[in-house]
N, C-alpha and C. Protein backbone atom coordinates (compact mmCIF):
# COMPACT_ATOMS: atom_id res chain seq x y z
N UNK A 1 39.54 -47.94 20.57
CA UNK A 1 39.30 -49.05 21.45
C UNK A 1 40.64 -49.57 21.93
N UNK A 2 40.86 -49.58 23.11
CA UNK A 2 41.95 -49.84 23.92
C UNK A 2 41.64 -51.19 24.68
N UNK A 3 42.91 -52.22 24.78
CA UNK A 3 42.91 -53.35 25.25
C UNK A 3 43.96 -53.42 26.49
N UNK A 4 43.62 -53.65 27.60
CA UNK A 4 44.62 -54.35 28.59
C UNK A 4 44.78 -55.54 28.63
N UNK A 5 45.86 -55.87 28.64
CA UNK A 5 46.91 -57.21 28.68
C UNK A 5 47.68 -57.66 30.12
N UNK A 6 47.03 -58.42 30.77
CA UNK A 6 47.28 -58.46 32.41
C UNK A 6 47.19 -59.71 32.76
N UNK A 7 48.04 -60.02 34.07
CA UNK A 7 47.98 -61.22 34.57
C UNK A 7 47.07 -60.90 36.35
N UNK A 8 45.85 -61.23 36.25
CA UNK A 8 44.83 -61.58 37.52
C UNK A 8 45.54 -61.52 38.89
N UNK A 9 45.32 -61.27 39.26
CA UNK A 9 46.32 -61.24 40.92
C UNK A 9 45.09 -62.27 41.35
N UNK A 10 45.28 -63.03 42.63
CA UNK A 10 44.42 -63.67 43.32
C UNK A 10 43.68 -62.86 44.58
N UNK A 11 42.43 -63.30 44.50
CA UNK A 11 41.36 -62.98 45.38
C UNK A 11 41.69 -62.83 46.73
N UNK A 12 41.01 -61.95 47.70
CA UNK A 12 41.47 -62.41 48.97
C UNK A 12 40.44 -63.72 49.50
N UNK A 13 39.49 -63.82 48.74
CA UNK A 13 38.79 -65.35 49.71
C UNK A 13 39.81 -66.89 48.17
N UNK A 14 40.70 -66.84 47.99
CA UNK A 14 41.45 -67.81 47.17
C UNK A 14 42.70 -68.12 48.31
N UNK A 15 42.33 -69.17 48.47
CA UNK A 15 44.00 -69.56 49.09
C UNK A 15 44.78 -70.60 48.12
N UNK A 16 44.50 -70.74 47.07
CA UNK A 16 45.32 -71.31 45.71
C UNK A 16 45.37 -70.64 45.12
N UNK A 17 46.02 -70.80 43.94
CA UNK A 17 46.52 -70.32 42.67
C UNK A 17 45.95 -70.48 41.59
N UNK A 18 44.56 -70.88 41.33
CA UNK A 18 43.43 -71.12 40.64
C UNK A 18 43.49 -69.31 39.82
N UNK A 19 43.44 -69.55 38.30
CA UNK A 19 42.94 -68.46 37.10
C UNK A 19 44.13 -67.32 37.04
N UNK A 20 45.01 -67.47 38.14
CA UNK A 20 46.19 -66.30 38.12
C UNK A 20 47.40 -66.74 36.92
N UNK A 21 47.98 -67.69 36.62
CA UNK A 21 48.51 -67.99 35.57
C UNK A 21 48.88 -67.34 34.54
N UNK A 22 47.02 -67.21 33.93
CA UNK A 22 47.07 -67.03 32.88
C UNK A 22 46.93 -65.87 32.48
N UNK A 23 47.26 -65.39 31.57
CA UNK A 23 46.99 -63.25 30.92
C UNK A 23 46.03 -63.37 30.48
N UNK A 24 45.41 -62.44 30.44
CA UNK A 24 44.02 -62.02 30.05
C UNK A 24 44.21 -61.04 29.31
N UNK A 25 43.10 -60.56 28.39
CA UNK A 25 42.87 -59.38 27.26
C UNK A 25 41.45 -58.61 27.64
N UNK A 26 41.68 -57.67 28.02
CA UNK A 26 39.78 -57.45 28.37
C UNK A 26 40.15 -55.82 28.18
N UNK A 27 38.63 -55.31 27.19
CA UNK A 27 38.77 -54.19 26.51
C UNK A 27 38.38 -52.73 27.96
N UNK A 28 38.73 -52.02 27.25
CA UNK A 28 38.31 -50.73 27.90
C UNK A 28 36.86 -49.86 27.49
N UNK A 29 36.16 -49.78 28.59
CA UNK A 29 35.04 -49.20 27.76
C UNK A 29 34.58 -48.23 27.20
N UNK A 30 33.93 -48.19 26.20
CA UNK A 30 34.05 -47.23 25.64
C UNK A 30 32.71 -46.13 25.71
N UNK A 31 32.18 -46.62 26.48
CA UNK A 31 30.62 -45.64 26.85
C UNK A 31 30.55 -46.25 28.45
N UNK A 32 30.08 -45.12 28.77
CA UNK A 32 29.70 -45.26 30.39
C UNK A 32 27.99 -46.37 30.78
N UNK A 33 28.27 -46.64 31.44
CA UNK A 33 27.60 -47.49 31.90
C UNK A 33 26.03 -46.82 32.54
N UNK A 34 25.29 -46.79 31.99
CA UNK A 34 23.92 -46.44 32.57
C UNK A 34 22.78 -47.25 33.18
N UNK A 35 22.02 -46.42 34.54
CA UNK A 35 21.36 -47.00 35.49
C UNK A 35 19.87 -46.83 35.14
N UNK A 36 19.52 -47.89 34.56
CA UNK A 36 17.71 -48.11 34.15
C UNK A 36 17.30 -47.33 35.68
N UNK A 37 16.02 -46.26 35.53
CA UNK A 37 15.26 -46.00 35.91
C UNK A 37 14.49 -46.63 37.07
N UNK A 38 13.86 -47.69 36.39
CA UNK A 38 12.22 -48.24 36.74
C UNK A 38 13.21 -49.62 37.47
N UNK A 39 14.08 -50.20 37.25
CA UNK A 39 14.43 -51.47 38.03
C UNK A 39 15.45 -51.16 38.56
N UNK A 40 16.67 -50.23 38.33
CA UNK A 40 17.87 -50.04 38.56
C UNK A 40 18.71 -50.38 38.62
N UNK A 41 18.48 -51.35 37.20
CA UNK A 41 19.23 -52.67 36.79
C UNK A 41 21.03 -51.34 35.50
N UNK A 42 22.19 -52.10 35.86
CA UNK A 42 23.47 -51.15 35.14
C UNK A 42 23.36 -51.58 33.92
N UNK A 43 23.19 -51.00 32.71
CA UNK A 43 23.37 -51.62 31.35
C UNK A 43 24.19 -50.57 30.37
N UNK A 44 24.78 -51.07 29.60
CA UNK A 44 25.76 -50.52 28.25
C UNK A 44 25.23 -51.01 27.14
N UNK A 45 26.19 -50.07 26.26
CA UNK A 45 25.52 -50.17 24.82
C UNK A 45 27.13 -51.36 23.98
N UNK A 46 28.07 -50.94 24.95
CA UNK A 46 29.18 -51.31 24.91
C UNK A 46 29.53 -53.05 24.82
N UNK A 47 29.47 -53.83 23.63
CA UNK A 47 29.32 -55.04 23.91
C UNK A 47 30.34 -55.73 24.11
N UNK A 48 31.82 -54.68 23.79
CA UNK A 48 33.23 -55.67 23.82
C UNK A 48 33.02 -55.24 25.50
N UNK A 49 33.03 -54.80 26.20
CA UNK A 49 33.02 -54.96 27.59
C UNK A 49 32.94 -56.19 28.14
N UNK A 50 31.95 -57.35 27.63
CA UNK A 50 31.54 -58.54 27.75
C UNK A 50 32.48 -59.50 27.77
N UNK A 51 33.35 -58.88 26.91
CA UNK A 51 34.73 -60.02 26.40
C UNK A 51 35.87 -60.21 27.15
N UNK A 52 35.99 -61.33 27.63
CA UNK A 52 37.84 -61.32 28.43
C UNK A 52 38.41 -62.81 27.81
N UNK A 53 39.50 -62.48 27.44
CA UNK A 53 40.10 -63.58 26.64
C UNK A 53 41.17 -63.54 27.48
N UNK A 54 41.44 -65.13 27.45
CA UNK A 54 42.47 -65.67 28.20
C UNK A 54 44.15 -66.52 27.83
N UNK A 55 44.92 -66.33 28.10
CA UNK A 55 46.18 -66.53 26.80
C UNK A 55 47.39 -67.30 28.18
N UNK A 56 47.77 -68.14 27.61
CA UNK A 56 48.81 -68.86 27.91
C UNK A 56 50.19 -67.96 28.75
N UNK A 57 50.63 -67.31 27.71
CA UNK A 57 51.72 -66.21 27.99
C UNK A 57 51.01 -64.87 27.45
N UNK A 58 52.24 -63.81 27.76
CA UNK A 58 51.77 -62.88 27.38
C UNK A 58 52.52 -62.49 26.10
N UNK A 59 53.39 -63.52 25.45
CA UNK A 59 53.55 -62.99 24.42
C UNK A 59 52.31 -63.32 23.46
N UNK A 60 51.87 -64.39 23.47
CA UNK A 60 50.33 -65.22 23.03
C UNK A 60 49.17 -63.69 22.84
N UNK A 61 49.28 -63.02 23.76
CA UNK A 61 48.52 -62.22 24.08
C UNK A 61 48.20 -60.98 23.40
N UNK A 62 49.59 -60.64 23.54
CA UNK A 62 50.60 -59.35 22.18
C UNK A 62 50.13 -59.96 20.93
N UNK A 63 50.79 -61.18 20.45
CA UNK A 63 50.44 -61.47 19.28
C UNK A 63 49.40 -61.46 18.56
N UNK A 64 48.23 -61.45 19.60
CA UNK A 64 46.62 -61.26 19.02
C UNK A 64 46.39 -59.95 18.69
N UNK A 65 46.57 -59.27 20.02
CA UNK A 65 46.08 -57.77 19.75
C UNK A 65 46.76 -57.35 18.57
N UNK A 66 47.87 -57.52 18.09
CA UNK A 66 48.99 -57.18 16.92
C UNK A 66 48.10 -57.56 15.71
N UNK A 67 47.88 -59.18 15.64
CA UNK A 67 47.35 -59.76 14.32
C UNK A 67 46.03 -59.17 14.28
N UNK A 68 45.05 -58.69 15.40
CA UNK A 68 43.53 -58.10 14.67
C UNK A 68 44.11 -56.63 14.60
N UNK A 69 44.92 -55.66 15.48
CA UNK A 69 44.95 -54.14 15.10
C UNK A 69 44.31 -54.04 16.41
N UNK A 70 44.33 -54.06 17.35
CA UNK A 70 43.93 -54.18 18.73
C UNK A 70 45.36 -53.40 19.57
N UNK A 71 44.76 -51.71 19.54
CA UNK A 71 45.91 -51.11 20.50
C UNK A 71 45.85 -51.38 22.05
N UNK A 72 46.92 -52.34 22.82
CA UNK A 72 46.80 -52.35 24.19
C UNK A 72 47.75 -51.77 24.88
N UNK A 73 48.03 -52.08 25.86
CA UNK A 73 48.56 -51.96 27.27
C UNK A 73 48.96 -53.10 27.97
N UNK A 74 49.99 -53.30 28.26
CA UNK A 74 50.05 -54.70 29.20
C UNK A 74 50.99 -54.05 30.37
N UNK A 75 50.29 -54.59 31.64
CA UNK A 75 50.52 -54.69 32.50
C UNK A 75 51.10 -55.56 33.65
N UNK A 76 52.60 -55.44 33.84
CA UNK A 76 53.25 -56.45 34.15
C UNK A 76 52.77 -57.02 35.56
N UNK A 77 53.06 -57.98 36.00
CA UNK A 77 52.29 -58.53 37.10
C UNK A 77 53.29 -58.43 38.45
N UNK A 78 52.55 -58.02 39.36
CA UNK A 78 53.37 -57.65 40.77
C UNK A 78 54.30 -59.50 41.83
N UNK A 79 55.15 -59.36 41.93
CA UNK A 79 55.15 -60.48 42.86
C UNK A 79 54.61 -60.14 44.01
N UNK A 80 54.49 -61.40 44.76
CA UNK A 80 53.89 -61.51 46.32
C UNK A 80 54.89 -60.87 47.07
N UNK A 81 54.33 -60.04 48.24
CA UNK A 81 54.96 -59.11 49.00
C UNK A 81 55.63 -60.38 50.36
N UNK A 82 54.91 -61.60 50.59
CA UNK A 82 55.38 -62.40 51.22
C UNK A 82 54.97 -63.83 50.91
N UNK A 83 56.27 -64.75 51.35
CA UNK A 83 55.48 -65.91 51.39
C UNK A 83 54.26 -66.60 52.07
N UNK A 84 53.41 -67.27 51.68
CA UNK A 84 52.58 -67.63 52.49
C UNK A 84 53.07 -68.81 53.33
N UNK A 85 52.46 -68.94 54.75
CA UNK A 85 53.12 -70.07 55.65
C UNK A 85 51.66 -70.82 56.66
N UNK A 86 52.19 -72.32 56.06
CA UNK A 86 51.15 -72.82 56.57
C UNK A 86 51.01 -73.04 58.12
N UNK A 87 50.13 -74.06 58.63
CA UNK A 87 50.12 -73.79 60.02
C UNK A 87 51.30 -74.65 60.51
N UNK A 88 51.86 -75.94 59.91
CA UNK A 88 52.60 -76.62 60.85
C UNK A 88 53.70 -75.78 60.81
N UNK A 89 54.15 -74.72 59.86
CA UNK A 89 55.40 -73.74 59.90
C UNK A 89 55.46 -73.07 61.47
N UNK A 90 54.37 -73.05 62.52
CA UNK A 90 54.59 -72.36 63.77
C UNK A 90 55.15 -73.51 64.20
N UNK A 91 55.31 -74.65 63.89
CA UNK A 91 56.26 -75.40 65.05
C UNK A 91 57.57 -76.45 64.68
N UNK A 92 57.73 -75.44 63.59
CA UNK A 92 59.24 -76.40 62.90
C UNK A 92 60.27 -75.85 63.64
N UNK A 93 61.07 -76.63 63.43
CA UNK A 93 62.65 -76.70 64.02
C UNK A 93 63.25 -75.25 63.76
N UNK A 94 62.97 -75.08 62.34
CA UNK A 94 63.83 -74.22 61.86
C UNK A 94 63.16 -72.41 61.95
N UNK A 95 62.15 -72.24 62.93
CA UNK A 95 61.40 -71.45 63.39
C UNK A 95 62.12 -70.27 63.95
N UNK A 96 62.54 -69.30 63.77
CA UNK A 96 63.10 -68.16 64.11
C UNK A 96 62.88 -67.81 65.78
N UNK A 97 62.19 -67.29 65.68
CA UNK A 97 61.43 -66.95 67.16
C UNK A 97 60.68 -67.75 68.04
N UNK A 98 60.64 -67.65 69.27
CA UNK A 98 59.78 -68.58 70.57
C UNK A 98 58.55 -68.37 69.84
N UNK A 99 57.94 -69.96 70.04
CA UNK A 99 56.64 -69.89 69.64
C UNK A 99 55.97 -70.26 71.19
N UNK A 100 54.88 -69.03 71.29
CA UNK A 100 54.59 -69.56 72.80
C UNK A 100 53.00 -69.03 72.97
N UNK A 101 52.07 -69.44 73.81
CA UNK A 101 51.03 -69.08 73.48
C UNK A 101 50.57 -67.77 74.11
């Protein structure tokens, strides 16, 4: 049983910074996921699948998987490829280029 250790990237419908913070622990599964028949409802037998634990830092995070015997993976977290810019940024002073319609 294998654990990833990751920090959430944000949603594309999130325009805050809401749940990205924090690292998470969420297991790998260990049986495939099967499609009931008669409703075609997805179910597992797999119950740590269910589990995502949430940790302050990621050393917080390490330290758990360490203290139960929990082999993971952590996965360092990407920065933003750009800043985000709000709307009055099209008409500041300090604006690079003609803003024109």
């Amino acid at each position: 049983m294998t654990a990833r250790i990751y920090r959430p990237a944000k949603t594309a419908m999130q325009s805050g910074h809401a749940k990205t913070r924090d690292w998470v622990l969420d297991y790998e599964p260990e049986e495939p996921r099967v499609v009931e028949s008669l409703m075609g409802w997805t179910s597992s037998g797999d119950m740590k699948s269910q589990l995502r634990l949430r940790f302050a830092t990621k050393e917080e995070a390490v330290a758990y998987a360490e203290r139960h015997g929990i082999a993971y993976q952590v996965q360092d977290a990407k920065s933003a490829a750009r800043k985000g810019l709000s709307y009055a940024d099209n008409f500041s002073n300090t604006r690079r280029g003609a803003w024109t319609h």
